[in-house]
Protein backbone atom coordinates (compact mmCIF):
# COMPACT_ATOMS: atom_id res chain seq x y z
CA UNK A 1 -9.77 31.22 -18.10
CA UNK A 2 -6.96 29.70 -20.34
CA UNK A 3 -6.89 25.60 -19.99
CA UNK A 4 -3.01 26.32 -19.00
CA UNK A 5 -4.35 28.33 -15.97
CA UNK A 6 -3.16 26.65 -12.46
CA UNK A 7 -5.45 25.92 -10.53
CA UNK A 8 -6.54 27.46 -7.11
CA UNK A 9 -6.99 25.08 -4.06
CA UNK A 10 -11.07 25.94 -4.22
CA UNK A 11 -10.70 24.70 -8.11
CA UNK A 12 -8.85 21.53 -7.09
CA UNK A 13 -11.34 20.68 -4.11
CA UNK A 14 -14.65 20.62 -6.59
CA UNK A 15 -12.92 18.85 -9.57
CA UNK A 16 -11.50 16.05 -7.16
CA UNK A 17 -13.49 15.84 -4.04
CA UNK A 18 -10.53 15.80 -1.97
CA UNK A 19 -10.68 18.17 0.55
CA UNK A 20 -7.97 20.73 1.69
CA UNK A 21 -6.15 19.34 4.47
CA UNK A 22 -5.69 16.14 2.37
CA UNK A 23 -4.02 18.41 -0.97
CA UNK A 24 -1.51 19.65 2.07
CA UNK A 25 -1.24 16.36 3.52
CA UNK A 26 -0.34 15.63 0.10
CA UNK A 27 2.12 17.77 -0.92
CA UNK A 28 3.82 17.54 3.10
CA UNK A 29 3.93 13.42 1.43
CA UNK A 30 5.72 15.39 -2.10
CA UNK A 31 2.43 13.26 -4.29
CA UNK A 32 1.60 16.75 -5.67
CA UNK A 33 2.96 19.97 -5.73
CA UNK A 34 1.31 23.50 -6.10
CA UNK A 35 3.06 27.00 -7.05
CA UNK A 36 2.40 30.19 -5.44
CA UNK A 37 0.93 33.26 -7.18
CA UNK A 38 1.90 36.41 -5.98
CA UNK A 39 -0.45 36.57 -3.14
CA UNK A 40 1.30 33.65 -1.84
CA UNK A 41 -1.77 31.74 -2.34
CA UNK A 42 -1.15 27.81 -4.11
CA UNK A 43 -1.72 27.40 -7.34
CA UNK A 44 -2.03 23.94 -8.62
CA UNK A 45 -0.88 23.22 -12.47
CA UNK A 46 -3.77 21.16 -14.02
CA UNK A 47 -1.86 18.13 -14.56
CA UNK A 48 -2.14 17.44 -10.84
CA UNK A 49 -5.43 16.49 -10.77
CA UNK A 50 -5.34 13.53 -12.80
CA UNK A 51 -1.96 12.43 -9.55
CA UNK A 52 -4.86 13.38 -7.50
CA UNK A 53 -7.56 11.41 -9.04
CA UNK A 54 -4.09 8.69 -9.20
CA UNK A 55 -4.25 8.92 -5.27
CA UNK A 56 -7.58 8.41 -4.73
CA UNK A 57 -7.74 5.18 -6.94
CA UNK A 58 -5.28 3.48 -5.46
CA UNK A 59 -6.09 4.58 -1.73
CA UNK A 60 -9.55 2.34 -2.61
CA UNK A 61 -7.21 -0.64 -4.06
CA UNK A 62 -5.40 -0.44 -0.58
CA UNK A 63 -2.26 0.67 -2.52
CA UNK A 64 -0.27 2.34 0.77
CA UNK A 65 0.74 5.84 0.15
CA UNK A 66 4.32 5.16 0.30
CA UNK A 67 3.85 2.83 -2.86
CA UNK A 68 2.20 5.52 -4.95
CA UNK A 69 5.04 8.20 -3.63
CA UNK A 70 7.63 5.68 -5.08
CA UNK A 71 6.05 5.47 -8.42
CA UNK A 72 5.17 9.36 -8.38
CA UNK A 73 8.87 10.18 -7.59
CA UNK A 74 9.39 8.72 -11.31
CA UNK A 75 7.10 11.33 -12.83
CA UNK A 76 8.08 14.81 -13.81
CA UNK A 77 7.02 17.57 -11.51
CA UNK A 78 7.52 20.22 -14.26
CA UNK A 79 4.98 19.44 -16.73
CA UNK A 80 2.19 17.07 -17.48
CA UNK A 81 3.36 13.60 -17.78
CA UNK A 82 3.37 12.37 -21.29
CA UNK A 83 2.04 9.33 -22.49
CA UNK A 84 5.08 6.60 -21.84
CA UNK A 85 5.16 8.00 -18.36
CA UNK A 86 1.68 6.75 -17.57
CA UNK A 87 2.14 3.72 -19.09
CA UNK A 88 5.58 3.23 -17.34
CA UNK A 89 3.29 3.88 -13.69
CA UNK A 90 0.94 1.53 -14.83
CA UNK A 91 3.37 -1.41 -15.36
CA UNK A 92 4.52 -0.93 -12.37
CA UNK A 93 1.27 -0.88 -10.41
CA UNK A 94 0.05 -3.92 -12.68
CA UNK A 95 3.16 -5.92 -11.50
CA UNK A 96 2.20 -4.99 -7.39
CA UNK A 97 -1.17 -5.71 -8.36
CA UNK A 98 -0.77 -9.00 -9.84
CA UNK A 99 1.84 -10.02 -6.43
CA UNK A 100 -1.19 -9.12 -4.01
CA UNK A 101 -3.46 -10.79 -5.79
CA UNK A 102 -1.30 -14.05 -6.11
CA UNK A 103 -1.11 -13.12 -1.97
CA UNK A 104 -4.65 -12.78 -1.74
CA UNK A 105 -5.23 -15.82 -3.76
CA UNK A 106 -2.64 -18.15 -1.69
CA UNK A 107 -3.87 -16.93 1.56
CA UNK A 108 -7.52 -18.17 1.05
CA UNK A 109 -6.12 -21.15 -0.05
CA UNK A 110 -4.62 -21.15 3.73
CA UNK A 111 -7.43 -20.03 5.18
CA UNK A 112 -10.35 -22.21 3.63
CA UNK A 113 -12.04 -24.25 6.67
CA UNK A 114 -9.80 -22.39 9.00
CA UNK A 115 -11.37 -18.89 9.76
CA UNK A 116 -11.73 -19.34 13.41
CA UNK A 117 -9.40 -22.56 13.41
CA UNK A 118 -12.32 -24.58 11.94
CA UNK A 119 -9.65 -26.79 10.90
CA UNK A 120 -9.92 -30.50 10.98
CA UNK A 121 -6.28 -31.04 10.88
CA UNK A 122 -4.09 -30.14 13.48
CA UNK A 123 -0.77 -31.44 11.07
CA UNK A 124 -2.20 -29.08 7.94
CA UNK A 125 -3.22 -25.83 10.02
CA UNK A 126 -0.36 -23.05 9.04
CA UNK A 127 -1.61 -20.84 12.19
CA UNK A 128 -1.27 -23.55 14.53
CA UNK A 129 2.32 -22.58 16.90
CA UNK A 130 2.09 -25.50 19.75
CA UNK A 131 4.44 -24.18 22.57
CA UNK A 132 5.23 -20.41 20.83
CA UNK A 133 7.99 -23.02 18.69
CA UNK A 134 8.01 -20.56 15.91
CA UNK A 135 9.31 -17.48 18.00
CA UNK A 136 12.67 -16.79 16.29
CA UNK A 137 11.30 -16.84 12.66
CA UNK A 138 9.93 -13.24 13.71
CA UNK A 139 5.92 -11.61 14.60
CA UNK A 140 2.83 -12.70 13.39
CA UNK A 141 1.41 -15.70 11.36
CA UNK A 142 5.27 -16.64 10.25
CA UNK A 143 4.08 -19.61 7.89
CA UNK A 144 1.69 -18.05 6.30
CA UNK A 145 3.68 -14.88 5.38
CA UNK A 146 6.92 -16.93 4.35
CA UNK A 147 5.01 -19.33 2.49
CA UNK A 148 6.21 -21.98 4.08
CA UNK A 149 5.45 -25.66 3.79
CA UNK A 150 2.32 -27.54 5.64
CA UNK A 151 3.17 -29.05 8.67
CA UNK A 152 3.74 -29.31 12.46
CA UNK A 153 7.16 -27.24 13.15
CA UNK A 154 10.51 -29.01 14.57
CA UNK A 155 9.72 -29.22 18.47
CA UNK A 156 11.65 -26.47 20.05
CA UNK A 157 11.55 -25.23 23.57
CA UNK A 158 9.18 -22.12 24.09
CA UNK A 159 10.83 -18.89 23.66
CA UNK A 160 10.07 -17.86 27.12
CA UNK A 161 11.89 -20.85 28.30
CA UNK A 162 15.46 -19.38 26.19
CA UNK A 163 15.31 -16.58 28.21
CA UNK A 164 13.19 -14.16 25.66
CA UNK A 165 10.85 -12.17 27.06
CA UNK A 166 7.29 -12.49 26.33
CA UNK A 167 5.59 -11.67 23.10
């Protein structure tokens, strides 16, 4: 077998681990792409498995599928990706990185003492919401995903009470 031989799905399941339905998955999601022989069975040029390989290290870094189809969309599908390609992908993955990590980082800082609202402050606690006050800024922990300053919010009247339903 010539190292330019494409690979058959069999091939690409004991070099990467992945199995089957997840290479179709996949290529349904346009990460990789196979040819077909004449049989009509897929043939996968080698240089997918290192996209593959790609995939599965980010899936354990919680990068979302979406992210890595946005990055892969940069890549040529026609041949191997050279050198400066990879290294373009990786800047761009270091940058996301680095921005969860400064996430990650600020969000503990939130959330020291205040896993189960341990807090001892009822004016520092970002989770705190007296009266649902913070119903227009949109769902979920609003403060702590906007970065927004400590403190108690403006009183408002509850958003049930301005004719919103329930949330």
């Amino acid at each position: 077998m010539c190292s330019e031989d494409p690979l058959t799905v069999g091939e690409v399941v004991r070099r990467t681990g992945v199995p089957v339905s997840a290479l179709h998955f996949y290529e349904r999601q346009g990460l990789i792409f196979a040819g077909r022989n004449s049989a009509n069975q897929r043939r996968y040029p080698r240089h997918m498995l290192r996209r593959i390989s790609l995939i599965i290290v980010a899936k354990r870094l919680g990068v979302p599928l979406s992210d890595v189809a946005a990055v892969f969309a940069t890549l040529p599908t026609d041949r191997a990706p050279e050198h400066d390609d990879w290294r373009r992908v990786s800047l761009i993955w270091k940058r996301q990185l680095e921005e969860r990590r400064r996430a990650i980082e600020s969000l503990e800082r939130e959330l020291t003492g205040c896993i189960g609202c341990g807090c001892l402050s009822m004016r520092a606690c970002l989770l705190l919401n007296p009266d649902d006050t913070l119903c227009h800024q949109g769902p979920g922990p609003v403060r702590l995903q906007n970065g927004a300053s400590v403190g108690r919010p403006a009183r408002r009247r509850p958003c049930q009470e301005q004719g919103d339903p329930p949330g």
